[in-house]
N, C-alpha and C. Protein backbone atom coordinates (compact mmCIF):
# COMPACT_ATOMS: atom_id res chain seq x y z
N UNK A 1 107.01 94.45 95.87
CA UNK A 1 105.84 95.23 95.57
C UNK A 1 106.31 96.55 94.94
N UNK A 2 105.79 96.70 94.03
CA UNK A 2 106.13 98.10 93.08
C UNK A 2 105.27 99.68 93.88
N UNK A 3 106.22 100.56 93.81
CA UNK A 3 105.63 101.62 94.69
C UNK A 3 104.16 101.92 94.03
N UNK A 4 103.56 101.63 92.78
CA UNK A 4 102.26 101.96 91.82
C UNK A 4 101.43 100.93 91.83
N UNK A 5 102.20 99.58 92.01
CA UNK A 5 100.94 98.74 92.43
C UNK A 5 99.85 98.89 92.83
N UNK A 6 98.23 98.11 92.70
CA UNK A 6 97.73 97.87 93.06
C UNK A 6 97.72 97.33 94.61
N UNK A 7 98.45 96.69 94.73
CA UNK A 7 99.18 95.98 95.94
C UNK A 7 99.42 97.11 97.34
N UNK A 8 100.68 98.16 96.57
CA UNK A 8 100.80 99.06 97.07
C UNK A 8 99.49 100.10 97.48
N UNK A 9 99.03 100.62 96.88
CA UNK A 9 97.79 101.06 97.21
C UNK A 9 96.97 100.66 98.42
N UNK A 10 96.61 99.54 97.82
CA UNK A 10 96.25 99.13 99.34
C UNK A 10 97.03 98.74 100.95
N UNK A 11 97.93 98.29 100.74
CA UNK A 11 98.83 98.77 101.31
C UNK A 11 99.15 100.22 101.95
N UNK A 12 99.22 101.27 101.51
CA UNK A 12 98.90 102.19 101.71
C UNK A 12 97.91 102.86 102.35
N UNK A 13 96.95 102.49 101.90
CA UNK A 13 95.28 102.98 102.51
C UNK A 13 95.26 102.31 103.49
N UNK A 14 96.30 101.10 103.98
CA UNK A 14 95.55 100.35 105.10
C UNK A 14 96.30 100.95 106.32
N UNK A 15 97.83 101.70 105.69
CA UNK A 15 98.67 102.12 107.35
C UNK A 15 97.53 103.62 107.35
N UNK A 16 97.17 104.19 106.45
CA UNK A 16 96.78 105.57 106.38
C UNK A 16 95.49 105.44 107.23
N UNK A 17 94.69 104.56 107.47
CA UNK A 17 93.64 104.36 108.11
C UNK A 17 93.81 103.63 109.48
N UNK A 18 94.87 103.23 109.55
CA UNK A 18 95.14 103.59 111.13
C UNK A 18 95.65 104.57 112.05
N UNK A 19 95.79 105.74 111.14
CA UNK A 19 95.85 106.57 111.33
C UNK A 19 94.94 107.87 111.52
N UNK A 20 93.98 107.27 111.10
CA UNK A 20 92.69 108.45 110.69
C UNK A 20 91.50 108.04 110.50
N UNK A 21 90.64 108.84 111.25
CA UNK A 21 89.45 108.32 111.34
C UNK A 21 88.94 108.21 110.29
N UNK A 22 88.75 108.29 109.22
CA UNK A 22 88.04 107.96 107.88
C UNK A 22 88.78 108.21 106.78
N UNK A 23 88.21 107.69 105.67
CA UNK A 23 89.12 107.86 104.61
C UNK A 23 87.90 108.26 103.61
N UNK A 24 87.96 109.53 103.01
CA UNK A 24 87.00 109.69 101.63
C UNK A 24 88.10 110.11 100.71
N UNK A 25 87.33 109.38 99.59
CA UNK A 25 87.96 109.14 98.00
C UNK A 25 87.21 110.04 97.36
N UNK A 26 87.24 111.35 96.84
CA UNK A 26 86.36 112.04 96.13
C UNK A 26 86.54 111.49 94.23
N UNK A 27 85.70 111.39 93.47
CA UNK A 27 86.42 111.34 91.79
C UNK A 27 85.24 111.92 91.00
N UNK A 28 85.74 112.70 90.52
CA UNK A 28 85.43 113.74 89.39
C UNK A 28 84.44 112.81 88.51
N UNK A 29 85.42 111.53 88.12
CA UNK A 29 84.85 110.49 86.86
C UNK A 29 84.03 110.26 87.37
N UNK A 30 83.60 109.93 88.81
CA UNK A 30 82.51 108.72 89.07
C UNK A 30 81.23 109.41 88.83
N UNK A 31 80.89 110.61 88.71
CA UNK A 31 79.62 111.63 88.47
C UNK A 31 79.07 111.27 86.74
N UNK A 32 79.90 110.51 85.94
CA UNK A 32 79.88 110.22 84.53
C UNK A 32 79.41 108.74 84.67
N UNK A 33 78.08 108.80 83.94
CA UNK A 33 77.27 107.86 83.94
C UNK A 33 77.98 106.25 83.33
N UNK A 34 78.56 106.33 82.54
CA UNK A 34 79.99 105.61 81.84
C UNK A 34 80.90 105.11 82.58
N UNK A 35 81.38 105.57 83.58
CA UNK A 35 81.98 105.47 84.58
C UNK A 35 82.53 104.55 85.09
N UNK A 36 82.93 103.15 85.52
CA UNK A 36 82.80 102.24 85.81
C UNK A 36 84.56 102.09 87.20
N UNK A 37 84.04 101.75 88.25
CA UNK A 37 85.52 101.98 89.24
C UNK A 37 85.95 100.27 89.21
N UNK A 38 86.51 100.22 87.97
CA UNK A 38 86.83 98.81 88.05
C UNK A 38 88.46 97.96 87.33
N UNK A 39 89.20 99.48 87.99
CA UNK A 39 90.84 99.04 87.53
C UNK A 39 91.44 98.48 88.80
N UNK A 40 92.46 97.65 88.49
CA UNK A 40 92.47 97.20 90.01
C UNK A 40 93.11 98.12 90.98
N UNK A 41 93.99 99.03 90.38
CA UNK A 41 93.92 100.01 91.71
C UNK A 41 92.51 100.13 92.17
N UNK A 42 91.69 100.65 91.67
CA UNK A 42 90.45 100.68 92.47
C UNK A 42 89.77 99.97 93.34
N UNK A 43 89.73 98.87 92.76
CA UNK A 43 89.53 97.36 93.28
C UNK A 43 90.05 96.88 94.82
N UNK A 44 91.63 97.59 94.82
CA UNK A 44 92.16 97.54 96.03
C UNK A 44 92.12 98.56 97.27
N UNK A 45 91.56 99.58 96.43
CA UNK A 45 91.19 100.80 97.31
C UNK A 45 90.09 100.59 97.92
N UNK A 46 88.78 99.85 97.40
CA UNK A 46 87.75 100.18 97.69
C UNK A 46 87.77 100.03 99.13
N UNK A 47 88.09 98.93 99.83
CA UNK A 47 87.90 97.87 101.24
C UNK A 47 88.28 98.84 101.90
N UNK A 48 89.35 99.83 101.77
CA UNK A 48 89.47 100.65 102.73
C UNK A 48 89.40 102.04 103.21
N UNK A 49 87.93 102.24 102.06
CA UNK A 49 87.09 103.84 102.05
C UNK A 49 86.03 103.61 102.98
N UNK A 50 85.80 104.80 103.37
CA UNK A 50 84.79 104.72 104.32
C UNK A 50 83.15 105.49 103.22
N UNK A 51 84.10 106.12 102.48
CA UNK A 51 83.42 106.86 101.34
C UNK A 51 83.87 106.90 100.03
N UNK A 52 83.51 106.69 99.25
CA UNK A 52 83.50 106.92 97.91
C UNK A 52 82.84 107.19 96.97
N UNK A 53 82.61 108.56 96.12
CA UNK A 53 81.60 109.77 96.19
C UNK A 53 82.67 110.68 94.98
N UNK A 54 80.72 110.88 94.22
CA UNK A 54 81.83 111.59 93.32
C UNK A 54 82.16 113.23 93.85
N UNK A 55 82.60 113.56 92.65
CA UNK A 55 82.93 115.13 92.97
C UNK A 55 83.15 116.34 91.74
N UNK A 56 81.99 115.58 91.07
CA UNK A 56 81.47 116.38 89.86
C UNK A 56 80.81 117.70 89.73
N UNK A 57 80.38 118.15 90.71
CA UNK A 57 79.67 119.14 90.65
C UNK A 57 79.90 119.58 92.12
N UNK A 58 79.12 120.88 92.44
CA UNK A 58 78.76 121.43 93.92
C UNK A 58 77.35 120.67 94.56
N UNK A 59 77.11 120.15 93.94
CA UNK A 59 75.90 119.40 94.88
C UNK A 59 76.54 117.95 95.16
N UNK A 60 77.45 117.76 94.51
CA UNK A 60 77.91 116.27 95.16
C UNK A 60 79.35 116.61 96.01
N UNK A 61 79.48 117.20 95.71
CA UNK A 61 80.49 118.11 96.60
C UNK A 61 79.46 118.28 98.23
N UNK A 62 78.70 119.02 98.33
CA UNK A 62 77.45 119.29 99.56
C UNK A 62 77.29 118.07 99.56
N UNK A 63 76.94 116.97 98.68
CA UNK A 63 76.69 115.80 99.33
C UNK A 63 77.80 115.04 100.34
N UNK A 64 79.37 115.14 100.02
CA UNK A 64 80.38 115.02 101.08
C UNK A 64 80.30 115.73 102.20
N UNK A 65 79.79 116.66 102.26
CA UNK A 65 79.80 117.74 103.35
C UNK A 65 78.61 117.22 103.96
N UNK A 66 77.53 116.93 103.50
CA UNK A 66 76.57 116.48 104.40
C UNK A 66 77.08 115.21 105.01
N UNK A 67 77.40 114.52 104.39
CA UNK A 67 78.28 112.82 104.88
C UNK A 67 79.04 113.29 106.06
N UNK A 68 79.85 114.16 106.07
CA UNK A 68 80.99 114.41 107.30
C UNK A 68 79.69 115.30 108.48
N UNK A 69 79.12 115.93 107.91
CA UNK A 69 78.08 116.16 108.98
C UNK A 69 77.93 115.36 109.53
N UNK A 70 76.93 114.10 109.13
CA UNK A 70 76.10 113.52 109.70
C UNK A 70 77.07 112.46 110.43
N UNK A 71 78.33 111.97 110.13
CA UNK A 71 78.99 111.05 110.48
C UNK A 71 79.83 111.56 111.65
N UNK A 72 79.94 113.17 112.13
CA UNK A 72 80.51 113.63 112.99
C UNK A 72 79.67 114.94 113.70
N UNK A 73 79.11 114.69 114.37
CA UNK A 73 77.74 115.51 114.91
C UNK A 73 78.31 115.55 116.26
C-alpha cells in the first residue's frame, strides 16, 4: 500500500477513529456548486466521517460549530 493511496487513507481514518470520538472533514471546495467529492481518495474517506461540511464561508463554518454543539451538549 502506497503511503498516498486511496487505500492508505482509509486506512488511516480508520486507526484515527478509534481513537477519537468523531472525525470532521471541513473543504473549502465543497461550498462550490461544481464541486463534486468524487476522487477516490474521497471515496475512501467518506465511510469514516462523521461529518463532512464545507468551509467556505463563516456561516458554514457556524454551521460546524452548531454540529459539535448539538452532537456534544
Amino acid at each position: 500500500m502506497f503511503l498516498n493511496s486511496p487505500d492508505s487513507l482509509g486506512h488511516e481514518l480508520d486507526c484515527l477513529k478509534t481513537r477519537s470520538k468523531i472525525i470532521i472533514w471541513l473543504n473549502p471546495m465543497l461550498g462550490r456548486k461544481e464541486y463534486i467529492a468524487d476522487t477516490e481518495s474521497m471515496k475512501a474517506a467518506l465511510p469514516h466521517l462523521d461529518l463532512f461540511a464545507p468551509a467556505h464561508s463563516l456561516a458554514s463554518l457556524g454551521d460546524a460549530i452548531g454540529y459539535l454543539a448539538r452532537t456534544y451538549r
